[in-house]
Protein backbone atom coordinates (compact mmCIF):
# COMPACT_ATOMS: atom_id res chain seq x y z
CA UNK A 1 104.17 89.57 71.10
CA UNK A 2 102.02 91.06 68.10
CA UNK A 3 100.43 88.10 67.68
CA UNK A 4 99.44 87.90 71.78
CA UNK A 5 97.67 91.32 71.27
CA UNK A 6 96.25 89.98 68.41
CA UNK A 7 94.49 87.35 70.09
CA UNK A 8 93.83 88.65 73.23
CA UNK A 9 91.95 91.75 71.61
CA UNK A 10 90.11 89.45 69.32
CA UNK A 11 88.97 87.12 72.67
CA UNK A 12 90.26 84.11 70.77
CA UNK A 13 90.75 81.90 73.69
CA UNK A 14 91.08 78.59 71.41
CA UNK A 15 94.32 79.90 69.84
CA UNK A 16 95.55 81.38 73.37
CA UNK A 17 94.80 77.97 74.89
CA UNK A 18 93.35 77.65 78.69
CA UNK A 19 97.16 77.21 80.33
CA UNK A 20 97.67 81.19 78.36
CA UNK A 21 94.28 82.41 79.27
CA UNK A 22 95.05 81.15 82.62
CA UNK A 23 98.23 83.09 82.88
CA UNK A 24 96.85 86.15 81.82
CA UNK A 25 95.95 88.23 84.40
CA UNK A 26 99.88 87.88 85.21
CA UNK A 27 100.87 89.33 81.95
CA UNK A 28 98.88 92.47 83.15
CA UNK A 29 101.67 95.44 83.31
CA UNK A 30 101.11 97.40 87.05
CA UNK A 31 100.23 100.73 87.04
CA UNK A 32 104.07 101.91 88.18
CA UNK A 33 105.49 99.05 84.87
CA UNK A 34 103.30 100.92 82.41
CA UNK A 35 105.18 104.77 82.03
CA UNK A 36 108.53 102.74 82.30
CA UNK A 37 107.81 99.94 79.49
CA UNK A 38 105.79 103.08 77.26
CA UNK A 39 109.23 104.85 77.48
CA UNK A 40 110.70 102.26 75.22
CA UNK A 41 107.96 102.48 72.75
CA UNK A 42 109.88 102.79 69.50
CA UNK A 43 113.11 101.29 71.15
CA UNK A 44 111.93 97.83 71.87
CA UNK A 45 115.13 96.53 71.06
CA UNK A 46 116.25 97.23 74.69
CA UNK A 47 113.75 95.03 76.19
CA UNK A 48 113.79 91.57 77.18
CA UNK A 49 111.37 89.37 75.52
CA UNK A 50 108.85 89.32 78.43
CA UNK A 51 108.80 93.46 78.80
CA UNK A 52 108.29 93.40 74.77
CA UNK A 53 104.99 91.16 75.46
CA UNK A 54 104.01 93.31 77.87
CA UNK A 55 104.74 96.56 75.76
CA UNK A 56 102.82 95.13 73.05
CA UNK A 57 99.73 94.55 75.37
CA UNK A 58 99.37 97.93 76.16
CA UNK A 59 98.45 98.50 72.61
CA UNK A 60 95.33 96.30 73.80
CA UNK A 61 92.14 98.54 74.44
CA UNK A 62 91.06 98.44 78.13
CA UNK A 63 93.28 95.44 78.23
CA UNK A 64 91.98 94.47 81.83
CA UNK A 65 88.19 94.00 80.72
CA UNK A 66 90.06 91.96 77.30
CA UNK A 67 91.52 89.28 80.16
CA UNK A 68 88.10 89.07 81.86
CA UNK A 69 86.36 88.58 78.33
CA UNK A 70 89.11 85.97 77.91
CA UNK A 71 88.39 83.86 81.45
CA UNK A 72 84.77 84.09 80.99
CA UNK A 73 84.48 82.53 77.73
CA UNK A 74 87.14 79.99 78.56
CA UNK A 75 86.01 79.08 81.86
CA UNK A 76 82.43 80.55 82.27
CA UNK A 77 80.76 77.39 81.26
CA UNK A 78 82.38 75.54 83.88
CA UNK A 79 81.37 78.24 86.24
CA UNK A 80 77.72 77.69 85.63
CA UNK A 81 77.89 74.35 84.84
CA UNK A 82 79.08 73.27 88.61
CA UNK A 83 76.98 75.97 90.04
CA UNK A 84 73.98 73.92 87.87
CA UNK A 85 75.68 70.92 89.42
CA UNK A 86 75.45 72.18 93.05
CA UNK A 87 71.49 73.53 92.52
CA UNK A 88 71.05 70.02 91.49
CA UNK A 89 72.30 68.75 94.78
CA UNK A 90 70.34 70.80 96.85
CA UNK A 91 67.06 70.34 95.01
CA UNK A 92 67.26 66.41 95.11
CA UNK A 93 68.19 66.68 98.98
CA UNK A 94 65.31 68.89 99.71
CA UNK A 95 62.82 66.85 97.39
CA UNK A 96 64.19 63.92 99.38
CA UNK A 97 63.56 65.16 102.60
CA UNK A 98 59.99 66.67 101.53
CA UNK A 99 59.01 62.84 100.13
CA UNK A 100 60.75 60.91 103.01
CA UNK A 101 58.59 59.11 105.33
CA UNK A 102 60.86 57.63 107.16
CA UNK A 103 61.81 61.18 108.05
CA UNK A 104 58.31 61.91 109.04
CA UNK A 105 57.73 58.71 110.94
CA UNK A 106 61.06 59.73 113.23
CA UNK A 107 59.83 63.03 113.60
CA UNK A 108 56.22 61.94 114.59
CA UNK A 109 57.63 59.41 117.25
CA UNK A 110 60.04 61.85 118.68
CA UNK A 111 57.34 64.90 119.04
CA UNK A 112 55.28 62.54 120.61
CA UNK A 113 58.45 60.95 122.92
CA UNK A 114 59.53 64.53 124.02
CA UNK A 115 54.97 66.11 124.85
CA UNK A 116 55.11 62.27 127.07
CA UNK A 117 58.22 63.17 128.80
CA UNK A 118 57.19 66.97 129.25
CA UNK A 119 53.69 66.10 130.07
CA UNK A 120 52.41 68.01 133.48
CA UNK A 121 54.90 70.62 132.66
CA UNK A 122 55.34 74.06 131.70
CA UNK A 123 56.66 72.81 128.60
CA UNK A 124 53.99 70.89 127.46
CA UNK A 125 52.16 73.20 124.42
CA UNK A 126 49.26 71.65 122.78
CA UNK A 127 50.93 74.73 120.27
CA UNK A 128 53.38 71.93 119.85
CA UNK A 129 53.15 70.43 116.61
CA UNK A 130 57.03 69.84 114.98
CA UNK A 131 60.47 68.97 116.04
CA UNK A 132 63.12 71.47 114.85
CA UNK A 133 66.40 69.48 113.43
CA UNK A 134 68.64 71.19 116.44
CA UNK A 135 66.44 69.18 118.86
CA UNK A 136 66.96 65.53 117.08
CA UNK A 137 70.48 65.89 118.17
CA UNK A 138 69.28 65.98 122.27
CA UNK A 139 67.90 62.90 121.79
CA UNK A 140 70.87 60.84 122.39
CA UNK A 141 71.72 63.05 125.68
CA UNK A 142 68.62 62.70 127.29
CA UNK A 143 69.65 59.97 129.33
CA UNK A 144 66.97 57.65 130.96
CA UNK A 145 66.89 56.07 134.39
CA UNK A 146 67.43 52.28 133.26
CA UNK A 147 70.73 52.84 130.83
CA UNK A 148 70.61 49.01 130.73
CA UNK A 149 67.32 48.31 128.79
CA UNK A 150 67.12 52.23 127.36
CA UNK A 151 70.30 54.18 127.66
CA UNK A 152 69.06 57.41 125.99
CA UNK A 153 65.60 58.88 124.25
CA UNK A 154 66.98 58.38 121.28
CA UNK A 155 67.37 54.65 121.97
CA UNK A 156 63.56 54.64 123.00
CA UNK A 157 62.25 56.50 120.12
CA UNK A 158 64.76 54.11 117.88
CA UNK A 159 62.75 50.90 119.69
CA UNK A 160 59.54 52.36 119.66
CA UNK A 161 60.36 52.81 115.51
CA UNK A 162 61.21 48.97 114.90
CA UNK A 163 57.72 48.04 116.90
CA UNK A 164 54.98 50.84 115.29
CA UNK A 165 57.02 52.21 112.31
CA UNK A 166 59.29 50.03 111.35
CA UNK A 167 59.61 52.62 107.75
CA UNK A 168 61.13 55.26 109.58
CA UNK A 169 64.38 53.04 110.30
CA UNK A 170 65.10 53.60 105.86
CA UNK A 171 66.60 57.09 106.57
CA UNK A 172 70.09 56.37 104.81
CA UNK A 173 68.00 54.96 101.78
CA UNK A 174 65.57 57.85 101.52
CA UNK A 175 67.88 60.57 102.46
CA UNK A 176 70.76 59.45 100.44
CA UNK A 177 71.51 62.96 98.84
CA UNK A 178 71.40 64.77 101.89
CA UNK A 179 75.18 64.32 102.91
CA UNK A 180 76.53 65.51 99.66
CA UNK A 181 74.18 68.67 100.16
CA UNK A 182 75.38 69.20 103.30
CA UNK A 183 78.78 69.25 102.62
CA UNK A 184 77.97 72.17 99.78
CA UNK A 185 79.25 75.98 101.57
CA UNK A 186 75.84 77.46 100.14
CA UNK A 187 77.08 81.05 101.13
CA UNK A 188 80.11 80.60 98.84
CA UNK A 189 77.53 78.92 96.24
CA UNK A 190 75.58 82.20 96.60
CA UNK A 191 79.05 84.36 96.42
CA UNK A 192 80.14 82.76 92.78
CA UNK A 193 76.65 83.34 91.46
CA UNK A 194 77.14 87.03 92.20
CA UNK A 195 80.41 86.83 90.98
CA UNK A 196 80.07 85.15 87.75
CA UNK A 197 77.12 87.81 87.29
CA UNK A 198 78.84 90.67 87.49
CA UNK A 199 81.77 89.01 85.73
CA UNK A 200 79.16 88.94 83.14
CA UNK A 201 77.71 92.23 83.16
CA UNK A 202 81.19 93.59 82.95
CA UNK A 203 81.86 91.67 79.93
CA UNK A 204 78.98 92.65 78.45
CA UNK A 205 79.89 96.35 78.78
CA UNK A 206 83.25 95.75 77.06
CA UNK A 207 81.15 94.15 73.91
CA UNK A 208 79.38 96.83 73.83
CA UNK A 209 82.19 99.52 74.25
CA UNK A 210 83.86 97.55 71.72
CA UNK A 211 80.99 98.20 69.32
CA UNK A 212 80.97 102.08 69.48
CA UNK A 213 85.01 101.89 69.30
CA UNK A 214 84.46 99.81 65.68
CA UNK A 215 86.54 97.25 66.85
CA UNK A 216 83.45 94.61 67.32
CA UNK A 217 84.60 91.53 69.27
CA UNK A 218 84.47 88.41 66.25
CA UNK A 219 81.25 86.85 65.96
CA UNK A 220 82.69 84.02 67.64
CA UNK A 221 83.86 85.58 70.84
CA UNK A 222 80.16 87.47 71.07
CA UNK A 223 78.09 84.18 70.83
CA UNK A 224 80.40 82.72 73.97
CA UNK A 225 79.84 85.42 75.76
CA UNK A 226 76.24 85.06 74.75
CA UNK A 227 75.79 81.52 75.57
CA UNK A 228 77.99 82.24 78.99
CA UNK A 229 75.03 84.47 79.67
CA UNK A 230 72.57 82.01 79.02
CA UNK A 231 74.28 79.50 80.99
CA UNK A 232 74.52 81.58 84.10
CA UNK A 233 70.89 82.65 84.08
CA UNK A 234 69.73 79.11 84.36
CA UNK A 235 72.38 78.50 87.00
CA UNK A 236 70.66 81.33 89.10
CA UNK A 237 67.32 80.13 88.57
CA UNK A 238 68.45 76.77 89.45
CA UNK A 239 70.26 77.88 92.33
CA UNK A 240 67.33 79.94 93.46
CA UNK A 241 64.91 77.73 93.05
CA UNK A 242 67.05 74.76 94.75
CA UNK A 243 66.88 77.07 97.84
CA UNK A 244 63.00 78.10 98.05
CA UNK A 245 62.84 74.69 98.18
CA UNK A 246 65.33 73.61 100.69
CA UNK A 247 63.78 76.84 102.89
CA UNK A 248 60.07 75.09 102.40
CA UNK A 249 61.28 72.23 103.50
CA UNK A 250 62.53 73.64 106.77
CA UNK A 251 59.30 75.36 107.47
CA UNK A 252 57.81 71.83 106.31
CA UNK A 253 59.69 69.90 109.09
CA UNK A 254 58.76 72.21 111.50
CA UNK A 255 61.81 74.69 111.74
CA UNK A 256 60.49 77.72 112.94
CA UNK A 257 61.24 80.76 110.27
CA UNK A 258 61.72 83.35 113.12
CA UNK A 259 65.27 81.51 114.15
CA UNK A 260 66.69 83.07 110.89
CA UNK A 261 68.95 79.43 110.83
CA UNK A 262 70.61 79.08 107.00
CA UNK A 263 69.70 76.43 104.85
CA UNK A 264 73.64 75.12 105.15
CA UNK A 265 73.81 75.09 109.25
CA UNK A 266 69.93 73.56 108.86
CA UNK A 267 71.86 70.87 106.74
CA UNK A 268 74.71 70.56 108.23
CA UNK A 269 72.51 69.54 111.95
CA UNK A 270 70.86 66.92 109.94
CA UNK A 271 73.33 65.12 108.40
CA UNK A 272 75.28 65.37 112.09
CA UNK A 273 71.49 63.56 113.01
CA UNK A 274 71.45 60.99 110.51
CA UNK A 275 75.36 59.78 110.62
């Protein structure tokens, strides 16, 4: 048990191990354990090994912000690194889509398809320059009145592709990191970037209490909570930046910014489009 404190006070996650680190937000005493297992201080003899490990934890300064020190240098850099790795994702979907002219071929076809159809009508804007994603997916239930030769608009605009354009038919090539995009929860991505941030701010704090208590965390336990830092603010810029993208490439494609739709629903509709 001594040698638990030990290590958890000193952050030393490589002696604890990532299965203890893991663990040890269990090994946190609850507020109605701690009088109870503080009664036996001197009489540890009475307690059973786990209350003794406990007991001895207590003797841990602010032992709660010690456990999140502990998590976020063992598993920080994974935090970052697969918010990094999501970022990624996003960015090469939305540089896909800006580059794509396939994408813009299909687009041009079908805003031209859908001003012939509504031509003579109150629905025919010469405001009208872009297709929003949400429409793509009418295509294929606008039905047309010879289903044998043209079952559907989106069978026209499909035909009228392979004659004038036949580029815009290469969507799976060009758009090839769009589905792994879309299956990314960007709210939640957004969620663990606060998280981890306040995880680290938190942390930070404890260094610093640490400092005016002269019990310094080790050099060693400072510079991962340094580099956990580091790590994390490229992960927000990354993450940030993925989405200003992905957002300009919405307004890009003609999605209006007044309908407020999220970058993951805008996504989502596309991918629903292209499978």
């Amino acid at each position: 048990p001594e040698q638990l404190r030990r290590l958890v006070q000193d952050v030393d996650t490589e002696a604890l191990g990532a299965e203890r680190v893991e663990l040890l937000p269990q090994l946190e005493p609850l507020s109605e354990e701690v009088d109870a297992l503080l009664a036996h201080r001197g009489n540890e003899s009475k307690l059973r090994g786990p209350e003794r490990a406990l007991l001895e934890l207590l003797g841990v300064p602010r032992l709660k912000e010690k456990v999140l020190l502990c998590q976020l240098r063992c598993a920080g850099p994974t935090r970052a690194e697969s918010l990094n790795e999501s970022a990624a994702l996003l960015a090469a979907a939305a540089g896909q889509l800006q580059a794509s002219q396939a994408l813009r071929g299909l687009l041009r076809l079908t805003l031209n398809a859908g001003n012939f159809c509504n031509y003579g009508t109150s629905r025919m804007s010469p405001r009208t320059r872009g297709i929003k994603v949400k429409s793509l997916q009418k295509l294929a239930l606008t039905k047309s009145n010879s289903p044998a030769e043209c079952p559907s608009l989106l069978a026209f605009v499909l035909s009228a592709a392979e004659r004038v354009a036949p580029h815009a038919l290469h969507l799976p090539q060009e758009l090839s990191a769009v589905g792994a995009a879309a299956a990314l929860d960007i709210a939640g991505l957004e969620q663990e970037m606060m998280d981890l941030q306040r995880d680290v701010r938190r942390a930070e704090r404890e260094a610093q209490q640490c400092l005016q208590d002269s019990l310094p965390l080790p050099a060693a336990a400072r510079k991962a909570l340094t580099d956990v830092r580091q790590l994390g603010d490229v992960a927000q810029q990354a993450l940030q930046g993925a989405l200003a993208s992905l957002r300009s490439t919405m307004a890009l494609l003609g999605e209006d910014e007044k309908s407020q739709q999220q970058p993951g629903e805008w996504l989502q509709e596309l991918n629903n489009f292209l499978g």
